[in-house]
Each structure stands twice: as C-alpha cells, then as structure tokens.
Protein backbone atom coordinates (compact mmCIF):
# COMPACT_ATOMS: atom_id res chain seq x y z
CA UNK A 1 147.50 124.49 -2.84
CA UNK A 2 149.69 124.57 0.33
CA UNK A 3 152.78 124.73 -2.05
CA UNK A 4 151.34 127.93 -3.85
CA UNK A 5 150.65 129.33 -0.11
CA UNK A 6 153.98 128.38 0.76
CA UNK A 7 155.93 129.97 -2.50
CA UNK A 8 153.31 133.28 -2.22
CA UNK A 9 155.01 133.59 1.35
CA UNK A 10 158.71 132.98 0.67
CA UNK A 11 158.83 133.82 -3.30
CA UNK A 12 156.59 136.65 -3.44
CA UNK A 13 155.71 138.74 -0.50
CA UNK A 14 158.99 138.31 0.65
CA UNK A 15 160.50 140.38 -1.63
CA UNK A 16 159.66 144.59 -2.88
CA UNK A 17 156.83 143.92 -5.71
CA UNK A 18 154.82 146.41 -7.26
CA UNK A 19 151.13 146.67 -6.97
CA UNK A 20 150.68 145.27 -10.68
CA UNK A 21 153.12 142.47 -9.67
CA UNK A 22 150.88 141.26 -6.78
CA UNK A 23 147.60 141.56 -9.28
CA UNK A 24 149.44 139.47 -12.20
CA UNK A 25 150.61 136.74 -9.02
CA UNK A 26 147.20 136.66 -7.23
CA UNK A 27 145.62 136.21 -11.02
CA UNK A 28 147.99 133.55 -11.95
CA UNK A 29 147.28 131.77 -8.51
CA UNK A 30 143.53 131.76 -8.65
CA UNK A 31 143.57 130.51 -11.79
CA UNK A 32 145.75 127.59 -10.74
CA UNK A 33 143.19 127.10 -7.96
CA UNK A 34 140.40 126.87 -9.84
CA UNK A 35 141.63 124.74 -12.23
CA UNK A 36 142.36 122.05 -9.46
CA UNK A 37 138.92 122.09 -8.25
CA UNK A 38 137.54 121.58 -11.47
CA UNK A 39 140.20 118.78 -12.16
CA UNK A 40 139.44 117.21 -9.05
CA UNK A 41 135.20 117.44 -9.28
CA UNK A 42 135.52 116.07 -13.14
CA UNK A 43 137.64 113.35 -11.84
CA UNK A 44 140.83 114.18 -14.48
CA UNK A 45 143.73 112.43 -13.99
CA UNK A 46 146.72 114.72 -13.16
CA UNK A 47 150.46 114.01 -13.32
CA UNK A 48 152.06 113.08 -10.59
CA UNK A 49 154.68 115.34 -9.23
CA UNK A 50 157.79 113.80 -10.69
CA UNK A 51 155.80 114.24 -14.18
CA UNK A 52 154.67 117.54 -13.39
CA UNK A 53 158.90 118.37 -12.05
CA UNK A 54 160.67 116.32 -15.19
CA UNK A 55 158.65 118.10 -17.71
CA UNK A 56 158.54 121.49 -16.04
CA UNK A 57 162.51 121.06 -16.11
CA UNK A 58 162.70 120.00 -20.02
CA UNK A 59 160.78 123.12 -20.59
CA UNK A 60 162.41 125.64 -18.67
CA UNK A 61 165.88 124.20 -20.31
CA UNK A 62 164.51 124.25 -24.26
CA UNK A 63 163.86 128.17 -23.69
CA UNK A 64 167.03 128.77 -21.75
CA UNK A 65 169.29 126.97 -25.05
CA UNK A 66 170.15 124.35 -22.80
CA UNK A 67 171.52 120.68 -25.06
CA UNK A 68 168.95 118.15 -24.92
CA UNK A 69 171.55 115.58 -23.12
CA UNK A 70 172.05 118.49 -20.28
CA UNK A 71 168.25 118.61 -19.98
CA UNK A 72 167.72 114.80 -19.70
CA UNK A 73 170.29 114.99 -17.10
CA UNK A 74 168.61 117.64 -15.08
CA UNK A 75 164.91 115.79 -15.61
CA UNK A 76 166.43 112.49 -14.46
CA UNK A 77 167.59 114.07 -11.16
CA UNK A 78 164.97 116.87 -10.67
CA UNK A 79 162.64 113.73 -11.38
CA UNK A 80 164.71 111.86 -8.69
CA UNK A 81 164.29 114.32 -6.07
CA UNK A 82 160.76 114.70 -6.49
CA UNK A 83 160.49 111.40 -5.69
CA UNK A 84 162.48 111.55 -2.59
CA UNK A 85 159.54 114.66 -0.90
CA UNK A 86 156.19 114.33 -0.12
CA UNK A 87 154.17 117.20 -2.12
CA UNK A 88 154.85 119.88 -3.71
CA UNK A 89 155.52 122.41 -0.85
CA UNK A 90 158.46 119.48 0.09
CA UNK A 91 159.72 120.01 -3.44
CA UNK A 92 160.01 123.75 -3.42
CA UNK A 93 161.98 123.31 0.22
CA UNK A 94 165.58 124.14 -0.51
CA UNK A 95 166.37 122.83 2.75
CA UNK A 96 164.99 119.41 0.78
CA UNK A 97 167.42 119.82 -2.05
CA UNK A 98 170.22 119.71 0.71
CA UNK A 99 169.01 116.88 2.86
CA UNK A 100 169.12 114.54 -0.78
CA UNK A 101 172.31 115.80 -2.54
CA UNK A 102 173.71 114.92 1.12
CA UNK A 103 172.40 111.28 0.70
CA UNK A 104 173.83 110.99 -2.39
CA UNK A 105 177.46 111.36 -0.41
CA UNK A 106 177.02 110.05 2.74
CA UNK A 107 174.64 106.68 1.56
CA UNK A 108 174.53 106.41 -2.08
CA UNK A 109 178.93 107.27 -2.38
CA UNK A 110 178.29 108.26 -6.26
CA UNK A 111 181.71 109.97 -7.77
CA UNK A 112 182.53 113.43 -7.56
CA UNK A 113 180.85 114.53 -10.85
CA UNK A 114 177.83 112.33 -10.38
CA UNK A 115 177.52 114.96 -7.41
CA UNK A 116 178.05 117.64 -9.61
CA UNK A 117 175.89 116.74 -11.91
CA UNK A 118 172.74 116.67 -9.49
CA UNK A 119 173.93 119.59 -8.08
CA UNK A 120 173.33 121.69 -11.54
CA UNK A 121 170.08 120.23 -11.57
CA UNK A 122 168.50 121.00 -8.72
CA UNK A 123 169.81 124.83 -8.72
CA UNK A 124 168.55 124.98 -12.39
CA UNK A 125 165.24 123.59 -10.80
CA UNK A 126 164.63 125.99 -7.45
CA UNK A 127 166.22 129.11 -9.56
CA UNK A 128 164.14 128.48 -12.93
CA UNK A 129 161.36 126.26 -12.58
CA UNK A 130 160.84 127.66 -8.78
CA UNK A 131 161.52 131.21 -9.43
CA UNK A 132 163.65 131.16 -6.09
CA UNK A 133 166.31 133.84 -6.86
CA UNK A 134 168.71 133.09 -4.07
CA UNK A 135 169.10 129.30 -3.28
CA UNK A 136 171.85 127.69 -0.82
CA UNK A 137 172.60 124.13 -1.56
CA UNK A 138 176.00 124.03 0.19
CA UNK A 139 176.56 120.44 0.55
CA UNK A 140 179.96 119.34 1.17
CA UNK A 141 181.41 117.03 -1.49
CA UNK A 142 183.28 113.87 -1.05
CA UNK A 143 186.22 113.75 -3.57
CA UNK A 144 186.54 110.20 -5.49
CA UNK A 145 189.93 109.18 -6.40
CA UNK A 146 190.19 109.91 -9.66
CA UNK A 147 190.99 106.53 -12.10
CA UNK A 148 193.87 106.01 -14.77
CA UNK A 149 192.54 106.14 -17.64
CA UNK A 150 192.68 103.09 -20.09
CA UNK A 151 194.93 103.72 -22.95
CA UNK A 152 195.81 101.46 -26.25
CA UNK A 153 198.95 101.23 -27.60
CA UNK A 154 199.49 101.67 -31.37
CA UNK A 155 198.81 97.98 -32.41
CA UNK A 156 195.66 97.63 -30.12
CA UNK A 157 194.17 100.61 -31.70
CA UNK A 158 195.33 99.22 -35.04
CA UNK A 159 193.18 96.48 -33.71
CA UNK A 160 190.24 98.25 -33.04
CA UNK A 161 189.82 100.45 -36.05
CA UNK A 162 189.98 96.41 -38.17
CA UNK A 163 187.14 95.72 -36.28
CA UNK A 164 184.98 98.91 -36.88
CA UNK A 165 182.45 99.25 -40.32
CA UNK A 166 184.04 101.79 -42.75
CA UNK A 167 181.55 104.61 -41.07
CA UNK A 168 182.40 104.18 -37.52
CA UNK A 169 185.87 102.92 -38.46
CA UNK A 170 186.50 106.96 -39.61
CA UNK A 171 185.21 108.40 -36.72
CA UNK A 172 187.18 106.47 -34.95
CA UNK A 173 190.51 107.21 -37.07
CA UNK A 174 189.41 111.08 -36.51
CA UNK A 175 188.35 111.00 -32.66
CA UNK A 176 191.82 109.54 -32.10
CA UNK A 177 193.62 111.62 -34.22
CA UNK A 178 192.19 114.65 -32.94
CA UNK A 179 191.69 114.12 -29.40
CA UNK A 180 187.61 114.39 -29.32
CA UNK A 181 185.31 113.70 -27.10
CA UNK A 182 182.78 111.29 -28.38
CA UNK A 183 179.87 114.22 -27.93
CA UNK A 184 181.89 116.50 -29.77
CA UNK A 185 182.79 113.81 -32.54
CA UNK A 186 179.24 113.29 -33.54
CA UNK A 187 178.53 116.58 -33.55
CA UNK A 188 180.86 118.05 -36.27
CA UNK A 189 179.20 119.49 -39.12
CA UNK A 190 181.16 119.54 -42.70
CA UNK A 191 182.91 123.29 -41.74
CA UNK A 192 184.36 122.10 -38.61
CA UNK A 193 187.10 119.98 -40.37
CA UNK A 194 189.44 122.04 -42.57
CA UNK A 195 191.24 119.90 -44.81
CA UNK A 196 193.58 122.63 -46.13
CA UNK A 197 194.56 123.76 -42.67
CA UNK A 198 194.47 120.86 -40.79
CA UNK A 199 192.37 121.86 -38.24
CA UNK A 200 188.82 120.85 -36.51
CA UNK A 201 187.35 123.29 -34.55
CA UNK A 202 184.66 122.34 -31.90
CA UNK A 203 182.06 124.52 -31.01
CA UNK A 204 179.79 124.67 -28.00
CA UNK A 205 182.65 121.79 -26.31
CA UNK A 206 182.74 121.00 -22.54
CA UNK A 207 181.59 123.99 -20.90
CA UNK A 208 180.57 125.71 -24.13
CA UNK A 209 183.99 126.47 -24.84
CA UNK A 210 185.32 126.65 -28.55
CA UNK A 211 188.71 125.44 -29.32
CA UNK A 212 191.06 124.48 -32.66
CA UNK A 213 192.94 120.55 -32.47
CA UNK A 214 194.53 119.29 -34.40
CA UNK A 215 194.00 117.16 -37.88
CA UNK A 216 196.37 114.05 -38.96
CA UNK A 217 197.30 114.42 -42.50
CA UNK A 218 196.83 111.06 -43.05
CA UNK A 219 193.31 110.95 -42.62
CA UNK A 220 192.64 114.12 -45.39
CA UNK A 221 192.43 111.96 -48.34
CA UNK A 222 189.49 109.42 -46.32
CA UNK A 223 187.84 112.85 -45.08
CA UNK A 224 187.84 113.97 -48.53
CA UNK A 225 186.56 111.36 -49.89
CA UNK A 226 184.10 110.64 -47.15
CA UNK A 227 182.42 114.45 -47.50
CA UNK A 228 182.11 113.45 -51.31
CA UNK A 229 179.78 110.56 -50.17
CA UNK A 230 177.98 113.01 -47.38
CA UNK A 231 177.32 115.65 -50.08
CA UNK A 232 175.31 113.07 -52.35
CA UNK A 233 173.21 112.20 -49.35
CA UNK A 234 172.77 115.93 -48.53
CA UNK A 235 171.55 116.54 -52.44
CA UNK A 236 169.30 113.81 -52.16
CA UNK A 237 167.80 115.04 -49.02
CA UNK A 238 167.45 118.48 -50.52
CA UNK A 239 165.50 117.31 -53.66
CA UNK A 240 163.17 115.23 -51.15
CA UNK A 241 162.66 118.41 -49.72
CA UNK A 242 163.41 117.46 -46.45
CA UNK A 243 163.79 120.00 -43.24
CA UNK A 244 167.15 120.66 -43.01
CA UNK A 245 169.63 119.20 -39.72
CA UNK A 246 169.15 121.15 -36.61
CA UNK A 247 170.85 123.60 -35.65
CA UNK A 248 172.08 125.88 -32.32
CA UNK A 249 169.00 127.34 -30.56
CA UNK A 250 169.96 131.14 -31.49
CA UNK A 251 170.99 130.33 -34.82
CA UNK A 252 167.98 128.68 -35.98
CA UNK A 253 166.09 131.75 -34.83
CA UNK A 254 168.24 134.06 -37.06
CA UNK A 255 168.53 131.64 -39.69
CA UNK A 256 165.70 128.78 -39.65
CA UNK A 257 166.56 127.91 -43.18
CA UNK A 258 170.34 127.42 -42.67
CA UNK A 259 169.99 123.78 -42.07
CA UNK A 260 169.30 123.21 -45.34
CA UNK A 261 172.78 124.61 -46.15
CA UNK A 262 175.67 122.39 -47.21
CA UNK A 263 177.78 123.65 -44.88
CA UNK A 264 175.81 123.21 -41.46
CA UNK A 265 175.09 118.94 -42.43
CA UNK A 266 176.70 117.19 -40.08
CA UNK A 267 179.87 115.05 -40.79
CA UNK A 268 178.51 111.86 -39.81
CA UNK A 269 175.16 111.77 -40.65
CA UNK A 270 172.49 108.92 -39.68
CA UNK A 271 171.39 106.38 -42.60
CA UNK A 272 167.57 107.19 -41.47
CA UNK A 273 165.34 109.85 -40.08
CA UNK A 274 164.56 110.08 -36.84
CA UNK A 275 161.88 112.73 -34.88
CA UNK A 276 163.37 116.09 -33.43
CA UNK A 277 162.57 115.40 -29.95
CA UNK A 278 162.13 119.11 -29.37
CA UNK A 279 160.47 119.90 -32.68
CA UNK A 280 158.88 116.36 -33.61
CA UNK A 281 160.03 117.25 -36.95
CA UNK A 282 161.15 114.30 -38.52
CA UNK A 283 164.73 114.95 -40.05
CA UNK A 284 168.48 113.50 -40.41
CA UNK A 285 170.14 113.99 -37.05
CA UNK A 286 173.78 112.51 -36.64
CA UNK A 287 175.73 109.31 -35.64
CA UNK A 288 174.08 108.24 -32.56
CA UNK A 289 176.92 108.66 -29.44
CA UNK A 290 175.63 105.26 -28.08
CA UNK A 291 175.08 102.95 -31.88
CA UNK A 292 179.13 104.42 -31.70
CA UNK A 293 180.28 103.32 -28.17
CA UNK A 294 178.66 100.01 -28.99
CA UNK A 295 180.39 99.21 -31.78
CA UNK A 296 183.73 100.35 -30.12
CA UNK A 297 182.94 97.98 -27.53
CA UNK A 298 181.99 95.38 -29.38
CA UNK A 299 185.26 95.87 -31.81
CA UNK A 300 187.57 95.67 -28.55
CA UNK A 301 186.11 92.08 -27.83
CA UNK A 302 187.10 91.24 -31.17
CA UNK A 303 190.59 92.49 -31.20
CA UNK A 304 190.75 90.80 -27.81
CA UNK A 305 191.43 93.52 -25.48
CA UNK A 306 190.33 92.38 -21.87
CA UNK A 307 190.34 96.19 -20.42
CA UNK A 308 187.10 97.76 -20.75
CA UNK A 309 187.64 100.06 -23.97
CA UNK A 310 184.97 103.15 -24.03
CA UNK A 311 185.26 105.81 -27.12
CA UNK A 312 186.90 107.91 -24.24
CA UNK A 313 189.89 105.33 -24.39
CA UNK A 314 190.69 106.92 -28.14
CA UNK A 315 191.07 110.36 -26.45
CA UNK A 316 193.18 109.07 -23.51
CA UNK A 317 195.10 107.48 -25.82
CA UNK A 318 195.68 110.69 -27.64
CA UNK A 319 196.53 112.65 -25.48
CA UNK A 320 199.07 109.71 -23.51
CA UNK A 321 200.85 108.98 -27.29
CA UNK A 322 201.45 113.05 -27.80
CA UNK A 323 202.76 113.04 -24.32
CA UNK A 324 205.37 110.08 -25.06
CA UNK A 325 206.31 112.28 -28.40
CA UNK A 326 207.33 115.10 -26.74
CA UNK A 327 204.65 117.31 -26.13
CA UNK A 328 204.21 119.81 -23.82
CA UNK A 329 201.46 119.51 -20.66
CA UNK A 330 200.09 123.09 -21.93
CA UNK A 331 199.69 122.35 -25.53
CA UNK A 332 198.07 119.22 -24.63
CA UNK A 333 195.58 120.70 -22.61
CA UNK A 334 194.53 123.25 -25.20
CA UNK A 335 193.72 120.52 -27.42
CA UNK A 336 192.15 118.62 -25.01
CA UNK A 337 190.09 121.86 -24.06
CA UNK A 338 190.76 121.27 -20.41
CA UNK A 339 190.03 124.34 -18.41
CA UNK A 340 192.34 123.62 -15.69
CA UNK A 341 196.11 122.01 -16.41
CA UNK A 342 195.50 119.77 -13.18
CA UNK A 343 193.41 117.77 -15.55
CA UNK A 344 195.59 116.74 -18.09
CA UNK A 345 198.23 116.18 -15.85
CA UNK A 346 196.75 112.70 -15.18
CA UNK A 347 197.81 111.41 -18.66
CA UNK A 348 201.30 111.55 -17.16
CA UNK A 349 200.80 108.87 -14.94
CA UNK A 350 200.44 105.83 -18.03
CA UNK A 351 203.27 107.59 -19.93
CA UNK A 352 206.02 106.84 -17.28
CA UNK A 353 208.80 104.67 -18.78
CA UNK A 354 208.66 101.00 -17.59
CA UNK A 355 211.02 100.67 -14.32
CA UNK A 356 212.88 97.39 -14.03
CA UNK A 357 213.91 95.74 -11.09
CA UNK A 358 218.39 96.27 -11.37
CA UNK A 359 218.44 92.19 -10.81
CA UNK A 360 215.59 91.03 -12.25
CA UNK A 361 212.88 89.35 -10.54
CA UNK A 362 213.29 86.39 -8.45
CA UNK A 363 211.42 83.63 -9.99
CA UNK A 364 211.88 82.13 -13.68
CA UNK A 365 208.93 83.12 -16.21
CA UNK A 366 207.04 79.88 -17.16
C-alpha cells in the first residue's frame, strides 16, 4: 500500500482533478486495499512484482497495437528493472529508472541500441502502466563503435542458398534480392510481392514506416510458382475451416474475417499450427524468424564460411553489391528504409576497391 500512497501523492493530487476524478481514484484504491487484506488473511499466493510489472507491460502494449516482439522486449526489461528495486513504491520512482539505465552504461557497457531499447521500455512503463504523464529519464548514452558489417560475395552466397531446403532457400533468394530485413521477410503476406511490377512493399517496417524495394526478375517465375503451392495450403485450410492468419490490430477490428482472405495469407507460411499468443487461437502463423536464422547459420558452416553469417548478412550484402554497381547512397537508403542517410553510408566502407602495396609486399607467399 505505500506505493498506492506514494502514486495518490505524486500521480493524483498533484495534478487539477475533478471531484468525480478523486471519487473514481479513492474507489479504485480501496478496492485494491481490500483486496490485499483479504489475499493476505486467506493466505493466496500473489505474484511477485516482476510478474505483476512483465504482465502489466504485455497488457498495456496489446491495447496500445504494440508487435508482440516490441512487447517481449519491453517485459524483459520492465521485468529487469523490477528486479533491480525493492517494492513497488521503488518501481514507480523515476529517479529508479535513471539510477539502472545508468548501470547499464557505466557497469554493464551494452551497445548503443541495447540502451535504446531499455530506454523505450521503461518510458512505455512509468507513462502507461504508471500513469506518470511527464517522466525524465535523461541518461546520457555511451556511443558503441559501430561494426562493419559481414558481407558475401556472389559465390559465397551462391554457397549458402545450396545449402538451404527449397522453403528457406527462397526466402533467402528474396531477402537478398530485395534488401529485407529478416522481420520484414517473414512477414510478407501474398499482396506484398507484385510480380507484374516488380515490387515488394513492406508495411509496418522499422519504425512503422512503409516503403516499395525492389524485386529481381529472376526470382518471378520461383515466386510464381511458390504462391501456386501457398494457395493449395490456404484452400485446404479454408475447407478445415480454420481461423484465418492474423492480422494488424486495427484491421482485424474493422475486418475480423479478412484473414480468411487469400490475399492477407502470408507468403511463407508455417507447415503446422501454432497458438496466437495474444488470442490462444490456434492458427497458421508464418516462417518462424529464428527456425530461419538457424538454418542460415547452419548453411554457412556448410558452405564453409568462417565469418559469422546472420540473415542480416543477406541485406548487407545487398545493399554493398548495389553499391559496387553503381548505385546511388540515396536510392540505397530508400530501399533499405533507413531514416537517416548516415546509416547507409556504412556499406561504403566494404565496397572500397582493394589497395595494393606499388611494390608488393616484402615476403614471398608460401
């Protein structure tokens, strides 16, 4: 209870309420208060406050449309700095929040957007799980250098795709050809990739920006073929009478049928059905990001790459070959989707020609 004393004092009477304001606040809080004392004479087991913090923050997110990756991110942090207080009056301390996103720069050294990242959460948590409408969590950041990326040339993605299964081997083909990043791969649904046009358009991307990139011809024919074999699956499904794929928050609102539609299945769909962790319906969700990166991995050790090879390598490697073909920094980073040209600038570092010593070197090879 000293937490609810502690946010009636800073959250409530510290700001112009109304008189029905106060009565719906003092109602809500008595009720809270009661309900403890009964929980704690009938000897019920509560959650602790990391619990009570990770799924107050999954909640919160699923009504505000957040993605349910964002939302684990923000309960694995929230959940992190929960742990790092006392009680609940220490969690509700923005002065807290500072002290541990400090840690995290001064003891812990995690990379820039590690810092980021637990930044976002814990101003999602004091602004919309607290109710705190003004929160300062200025911590200074350290910058990280920033690392080259890893890039493959044309034979050791050659390589890679041999060593892929016929599913993941086209998703590769496509993230490479188009420049995606592996979230926004898995994602597509059959009208995102226009085979006329040559075009795939991601929606809801990096910063839940929409942008057009580009589609190899080459690949048109395996596409084509590909959404002939994802169409049987999706007929199947539909005679099952299964629920239909899931769809944006606001859009399944409008339309709660429309994932049964052809249109909305996804590209790469999963061979089984797994549980909507939101819904718990049980339904065909896509190509899992991770069952993906594993087998890109695992394909890499094959081909006997030695770098470490992540799907993200496909997109560097995009970007680096259009780069060494002539294209311009600003039409790379609109298919990229890079907000700020600073960004993209770094693929200009593994596309430098090779410099050679005038002499040679000064030793014999072998």
């Amino acid at each position: 209870m000293d937490a609810a004393r502690q946010f009636w004092k800073d959250q409530v009477q510290s700001k112009p309420r109304t008189d029905w304001q106060l009565d719906q606040w003092a109602q809500a809080f008595r009720w809270y208060g009661e309900w403890l004392r009964w929980a704690e004479q009938e000897g019920v087991k509560t959650a602790t406050l990391e619990e009570r913090v990770r799924h107050a923050v999954n909640r919160k997110g699923a009504q505000r449309g957040l993605a349910l990756t964002t939302r684990r991110s923000y309960q694995s942090w929230a959940g992190r700095f929960a742990r790092s207080v006392d009680d609940e009056r220490g969690a509700m301390d923005a002065g807290n929040g500072r002290d541990f996103l400090a840690s995290l720069v001064s003891e812990k050294k995690v990379s820039f957007s590690t810092q980021k990242q637990a930044l976002n959460a814990l101003a999602f948590f004091f602004k919309e799980v607290c109710g705190m409408e003004e929160v300062d969590l200025g911590v200074k950041f350290r910058k990280t250098p920033r690392r080259i990326p890893v890039v493959l040339d044309l034979r050791e993605v050659a390589a890679v795709l041999a060593n892929l299964s016929p599913t993941c081997r086209l998703a590769a083909k496509l993230q490479y050809g188009s420049g995606l990043r592996i979230r926004e791969l898995v994602n597509l649904r059959i009208k995102d990739v226009d085979l006329d046009r040559l075009q795939v358009t991601i929606r809801g991307g990096k910063g839940d920006q929409d942008r057009v990139t580009t589609l190899p011809e080459s690949l048109v024919a395996d596409l084509r073929t590909w959404k002939q074999k994802v169409r049987a699956l999706h007929e199947e499904d539909r005679k099952q009478g299964l629920p239909g794929v899931a769809l944006p928050k606001a859009l399944e609102r409008k339309w709660p049928r429309a994932g049964e539609q052809w249109q909305w299945m996804w590209l790469f769909p999963s061979e089984k059905l797994t549980e909507d962790p939101d819904t718990r319906i049980e339904r065909r969700h896509h190509l899992h990001p991770g069952s993906y990166g594993n087998a890109l991995r695992e394909a890499a050790k094959l081909a006997g790459i030695e770098r470490r090879v992540t799907s993200h390598a496909l997109r560097h490697s995009f970007a680096t070959h259009l780069l060494e073909s002539g294209t311009d920094i600003r039409t790379l980073q609109e298919l990229l989707g890079h907000a700020d040209v600073s960004t993209t600038m770094i693929y200009c570092q593994p596309s430098r020609p090779t410099l050679r010593l005038p002499c040679g070197l000064p030793w014999r090879a072998g």
